[in-house]
Protein backbone atom coordinates (compact mmCIF):
# COMPACT_ATOMS: atom_id res chain seq x y z
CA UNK A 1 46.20 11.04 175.57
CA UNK A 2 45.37 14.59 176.86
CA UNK A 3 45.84 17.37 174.85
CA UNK A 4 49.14 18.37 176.58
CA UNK A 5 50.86 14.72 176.00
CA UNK A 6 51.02 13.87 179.54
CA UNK A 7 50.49 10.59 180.75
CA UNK A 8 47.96 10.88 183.73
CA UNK A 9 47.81 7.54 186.25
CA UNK A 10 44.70 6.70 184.04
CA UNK A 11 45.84 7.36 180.85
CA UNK A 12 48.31 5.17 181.78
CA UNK A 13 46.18 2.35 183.38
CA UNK A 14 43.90 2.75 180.23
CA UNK A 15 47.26 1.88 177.73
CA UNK A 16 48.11 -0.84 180.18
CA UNK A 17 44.72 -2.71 180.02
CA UNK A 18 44.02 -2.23 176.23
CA UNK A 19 48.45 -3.69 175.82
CA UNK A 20 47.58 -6.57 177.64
CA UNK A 21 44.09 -7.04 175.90
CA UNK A 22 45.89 -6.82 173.21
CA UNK A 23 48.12 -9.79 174.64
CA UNK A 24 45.40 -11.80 175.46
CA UNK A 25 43.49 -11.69 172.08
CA UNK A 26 46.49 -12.28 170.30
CA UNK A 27 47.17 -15.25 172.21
CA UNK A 28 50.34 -14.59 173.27
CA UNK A 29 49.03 -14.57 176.95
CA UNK A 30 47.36 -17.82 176.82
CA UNK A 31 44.21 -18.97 178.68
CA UNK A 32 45.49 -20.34 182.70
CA UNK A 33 48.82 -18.63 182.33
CA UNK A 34 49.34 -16.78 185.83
CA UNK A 35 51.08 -13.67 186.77
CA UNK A 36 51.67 -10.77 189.10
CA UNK A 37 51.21 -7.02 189.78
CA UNK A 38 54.64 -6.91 189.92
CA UNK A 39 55.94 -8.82 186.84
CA UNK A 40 53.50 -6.84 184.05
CA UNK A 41 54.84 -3.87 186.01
CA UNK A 42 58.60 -4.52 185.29
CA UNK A 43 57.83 -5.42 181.90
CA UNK A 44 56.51 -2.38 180.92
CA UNK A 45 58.84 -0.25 183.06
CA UNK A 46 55.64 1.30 185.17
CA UNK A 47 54.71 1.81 188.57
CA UNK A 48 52.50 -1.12 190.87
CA UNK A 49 49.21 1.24 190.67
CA UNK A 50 48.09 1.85 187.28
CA UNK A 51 48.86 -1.85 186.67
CA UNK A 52 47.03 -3.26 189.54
CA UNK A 53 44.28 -0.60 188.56
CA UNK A 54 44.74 -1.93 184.50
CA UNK A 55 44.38 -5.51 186.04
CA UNK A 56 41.46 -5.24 187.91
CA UNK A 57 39.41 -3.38 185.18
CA UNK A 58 40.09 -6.28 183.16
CA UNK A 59 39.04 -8.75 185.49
CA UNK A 60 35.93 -6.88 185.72
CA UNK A 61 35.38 -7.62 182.11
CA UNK A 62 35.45 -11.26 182.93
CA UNK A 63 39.20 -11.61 180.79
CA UNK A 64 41.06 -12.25 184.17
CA UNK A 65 40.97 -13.96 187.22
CA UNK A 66 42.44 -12.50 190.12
CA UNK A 67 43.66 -14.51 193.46
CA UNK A 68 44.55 -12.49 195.97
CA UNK A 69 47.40 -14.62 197.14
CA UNK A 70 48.41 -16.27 193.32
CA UNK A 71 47.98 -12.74 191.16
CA UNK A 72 46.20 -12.45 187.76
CA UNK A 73 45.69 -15.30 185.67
CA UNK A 74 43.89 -15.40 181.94
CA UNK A 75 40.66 -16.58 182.01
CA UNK A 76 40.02 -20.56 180.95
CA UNK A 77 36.85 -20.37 179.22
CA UNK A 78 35.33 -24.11 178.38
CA UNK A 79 33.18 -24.93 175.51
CA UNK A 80 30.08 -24.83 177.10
CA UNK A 81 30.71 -21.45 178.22
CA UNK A 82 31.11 -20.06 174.55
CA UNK A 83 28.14 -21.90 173.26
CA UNK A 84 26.14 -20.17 176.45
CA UNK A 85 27.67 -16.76 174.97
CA UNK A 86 27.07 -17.11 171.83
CA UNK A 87 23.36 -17.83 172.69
CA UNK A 88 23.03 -14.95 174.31
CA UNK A 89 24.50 -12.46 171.39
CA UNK A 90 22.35 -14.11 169.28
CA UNK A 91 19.13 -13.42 171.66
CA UNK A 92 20.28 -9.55 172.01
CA UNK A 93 21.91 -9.08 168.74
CA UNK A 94 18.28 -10.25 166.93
CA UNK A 95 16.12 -7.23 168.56
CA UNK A 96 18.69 -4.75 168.74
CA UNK A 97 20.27 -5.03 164.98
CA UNK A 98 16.36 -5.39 163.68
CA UNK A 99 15.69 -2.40 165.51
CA UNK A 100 18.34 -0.47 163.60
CA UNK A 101 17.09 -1.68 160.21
CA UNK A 102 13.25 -1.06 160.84
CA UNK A 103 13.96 2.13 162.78
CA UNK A 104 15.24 4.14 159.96
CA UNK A 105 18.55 5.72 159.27
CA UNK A 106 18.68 9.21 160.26
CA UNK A 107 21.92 11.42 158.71
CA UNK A 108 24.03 10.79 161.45
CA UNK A 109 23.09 7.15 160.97
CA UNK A 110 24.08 7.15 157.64
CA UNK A 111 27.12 8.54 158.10
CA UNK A 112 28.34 5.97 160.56
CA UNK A 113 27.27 3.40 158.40
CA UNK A 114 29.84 4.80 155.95
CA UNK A 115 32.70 3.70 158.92
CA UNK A 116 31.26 0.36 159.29
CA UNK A 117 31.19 0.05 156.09
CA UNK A 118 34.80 0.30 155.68
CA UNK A 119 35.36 -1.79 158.69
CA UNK A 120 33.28 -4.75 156.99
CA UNK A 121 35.77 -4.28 154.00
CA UNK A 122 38.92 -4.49 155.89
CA UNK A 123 37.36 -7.23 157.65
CA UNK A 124 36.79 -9.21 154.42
CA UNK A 125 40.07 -8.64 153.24
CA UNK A 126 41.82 -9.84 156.78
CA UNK A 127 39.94 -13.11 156.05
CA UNK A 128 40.58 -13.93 152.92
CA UNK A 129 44.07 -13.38 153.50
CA UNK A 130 44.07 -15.33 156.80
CA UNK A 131 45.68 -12.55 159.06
CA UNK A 132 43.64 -13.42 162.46
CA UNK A 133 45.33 -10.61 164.38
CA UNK A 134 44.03 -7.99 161.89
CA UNK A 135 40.69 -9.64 161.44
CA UNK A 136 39.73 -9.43 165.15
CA UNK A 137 40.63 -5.78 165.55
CA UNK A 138 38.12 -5.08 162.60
CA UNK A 139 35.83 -7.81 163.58
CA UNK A 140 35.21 -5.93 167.01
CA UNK A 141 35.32 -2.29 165.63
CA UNK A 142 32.76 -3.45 163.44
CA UNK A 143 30.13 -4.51 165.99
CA UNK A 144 31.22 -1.91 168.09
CA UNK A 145 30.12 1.32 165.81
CA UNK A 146 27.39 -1.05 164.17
CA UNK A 147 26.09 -1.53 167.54
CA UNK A 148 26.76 2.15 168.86
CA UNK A 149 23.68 3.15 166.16
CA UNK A 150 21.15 1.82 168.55
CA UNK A 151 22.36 4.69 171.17
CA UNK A 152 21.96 2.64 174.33
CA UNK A 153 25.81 2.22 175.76
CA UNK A 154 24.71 -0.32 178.39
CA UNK A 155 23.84 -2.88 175.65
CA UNK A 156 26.45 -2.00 173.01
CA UNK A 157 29.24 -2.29 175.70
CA UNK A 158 27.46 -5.52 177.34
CA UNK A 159 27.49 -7.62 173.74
CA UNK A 160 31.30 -5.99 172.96
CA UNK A 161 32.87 -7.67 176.47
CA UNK A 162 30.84 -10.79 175.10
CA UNK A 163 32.65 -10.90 171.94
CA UNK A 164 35.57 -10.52 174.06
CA UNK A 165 35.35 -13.10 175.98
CA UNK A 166 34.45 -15.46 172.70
CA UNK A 167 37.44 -14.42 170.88
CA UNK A 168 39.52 -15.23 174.50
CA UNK A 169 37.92 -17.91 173.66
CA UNK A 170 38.55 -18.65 170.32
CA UNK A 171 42.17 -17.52 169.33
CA UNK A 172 43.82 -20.54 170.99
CA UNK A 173 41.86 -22.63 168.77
CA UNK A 174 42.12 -21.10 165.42
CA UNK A 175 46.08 -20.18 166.05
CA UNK A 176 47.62 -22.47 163.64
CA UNK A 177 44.39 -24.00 161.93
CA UNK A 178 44.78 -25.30 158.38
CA UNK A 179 41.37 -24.02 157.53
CA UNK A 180 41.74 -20.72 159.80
CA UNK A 181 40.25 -18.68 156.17
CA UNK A 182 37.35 -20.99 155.84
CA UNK A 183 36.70 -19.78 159.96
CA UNK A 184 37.21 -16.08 159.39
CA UNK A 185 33.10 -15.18 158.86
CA UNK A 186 33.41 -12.71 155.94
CA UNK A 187 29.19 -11.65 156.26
CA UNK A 188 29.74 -7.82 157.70
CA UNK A 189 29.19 -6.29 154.46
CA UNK A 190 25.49 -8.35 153.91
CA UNK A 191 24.95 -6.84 157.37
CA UNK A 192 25.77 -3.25 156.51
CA UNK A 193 23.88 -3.76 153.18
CA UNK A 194 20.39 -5.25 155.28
CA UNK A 195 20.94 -2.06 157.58
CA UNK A 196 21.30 0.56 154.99
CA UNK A 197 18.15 -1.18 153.05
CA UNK A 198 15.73 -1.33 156.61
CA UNK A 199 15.72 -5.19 155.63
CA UNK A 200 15.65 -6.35 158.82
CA UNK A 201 14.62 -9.94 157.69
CA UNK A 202 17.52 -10.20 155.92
CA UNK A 203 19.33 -8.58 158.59
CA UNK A 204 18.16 -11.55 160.78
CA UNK A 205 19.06 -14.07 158.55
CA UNK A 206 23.18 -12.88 157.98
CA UNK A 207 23.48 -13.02 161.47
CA UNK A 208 21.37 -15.85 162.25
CA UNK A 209 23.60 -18.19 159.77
CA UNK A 210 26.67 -16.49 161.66
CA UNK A 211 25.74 -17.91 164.94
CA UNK A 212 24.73 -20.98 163.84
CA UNK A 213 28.39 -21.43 162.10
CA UNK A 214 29.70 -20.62 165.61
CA UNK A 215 27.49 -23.02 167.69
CA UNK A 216 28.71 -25.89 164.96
CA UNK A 217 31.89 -24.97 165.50
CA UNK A 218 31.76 -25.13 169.15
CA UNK A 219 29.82 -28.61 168.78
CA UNK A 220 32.59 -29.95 166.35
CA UNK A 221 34.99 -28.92 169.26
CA UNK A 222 33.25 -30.80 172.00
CA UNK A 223 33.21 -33.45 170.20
CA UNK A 224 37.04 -33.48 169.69
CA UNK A 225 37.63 -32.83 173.51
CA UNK A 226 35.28 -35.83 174.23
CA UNK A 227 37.20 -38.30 171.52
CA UNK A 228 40.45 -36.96 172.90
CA UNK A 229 39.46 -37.46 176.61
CA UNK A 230 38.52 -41.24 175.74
CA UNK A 231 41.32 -42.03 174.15
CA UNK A 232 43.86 -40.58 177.24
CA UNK A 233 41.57 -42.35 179.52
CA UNK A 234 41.87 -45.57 177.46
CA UNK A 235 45.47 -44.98 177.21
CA UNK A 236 45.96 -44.65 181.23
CA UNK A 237 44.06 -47.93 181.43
CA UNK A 238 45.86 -50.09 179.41
């Protein structure tokens, strides 16, 4: 907000897109569903503009689809496509968070590391009590200001729309899992401590384990999909 309190057309379109982010990670706008400029815009009492403008900045971050006759709809993002994401944080994430440990912490660094830090706490705490909805907000702040420390924007904002698109991703799956705490990855505060020690072996192996645990999650998926698809095609046979 500006520092007179008004609500500009982009402050507004800015509170729109991060509401129905918001939405979307929280699963309460599920992956397929479809809807219009006009529908969002009733619901939040708003004018056509800033929510066509909010919609199309998030379909530019790949959490949308847009048809141009149906509307918006929430991006349906398959297996294969998270395992192909997750591959490529991993690549990135292994140069650019060794390049923070074995770069050295300057004052400012250390400083932010104090943030993250705390965001690695409240993340741990989220998880172990199995809140998902708090988790992911810390989850992403975390990476975000971790990730800020290597000072190049066009990579730190390139692996945060990747880690929204995973948890797009993920949410529908772990929404009512029996073993949602043994999901939550509680690791941020071995990452913080690697950083903070210039370890960046160590640092490499924290996250390395991380993504694995992802990729075997997405491969214990598939292979429910697969069993589940034989067994409705069996069905429809019979």
């Amino acid at each position: 907000m500006p520092a007179t309190g008004a609500v500009t057309r982009n402050t507004l379109r800015q509170q729109i897109a991060d509401a129905l982010r918001d939405e979307v990670l929280a699963g309460r706008l599920r992956p397929g569903q479809e809807f219009t400029v006009k529908q969002i815009a009733e619901q939040y009492g708003v004018s056509a503009t800033p929510v066509r403008e909010a919609l199309v900045d998030l379909a530019a971050q790949s959490l949308l689809d847009s048809d141009q006759h149906r509307g918006f709809r929430v991006c349906e993002i398959s297996v294969a496509d998270f395992r192909g994401m997750v591959e490529a944080r991993s690549l990135i994430a292994d140069g650019v968070f060794r390049k923070i440990a074995e770069g050295g912490l300057s004052g400012a660094h250390v400083g932010a590391l104090m943030a993250v830090r705390r965001r690695a706490d409240e993340a741990a705490r989220a998880a172990r009590a199995g809140d998902l909805d708090i988790f992911i907000g810390y989850d992403l702040r975390f990476w975000r200001e971790l990730g800020s420390l290597i000072e190049n924007p066009h990579i730190s904002d390139f692996l945060h729309q990747l880690r929204l698109r995973c948890w797009v991703f993920s949410v529908p799956h772990l929404r009512g899992d029996p073993c949602l705490k043994e999901r939550l990855w509680s690791g941020h505060s071995e990452v913080v401590d690697a950083v903070t020690r210039g370890d960046g072996e160590a640092l490499r192996a924290v996250i390395g384990a991380y993504y694995a645990e992802l990729v075997a999650w997405a491969e214990r998926l598939e292979s429910a999909e697969s069993a589940e698809s034989a067994e409705s095609l069996e069905r429809s046979q019979q």
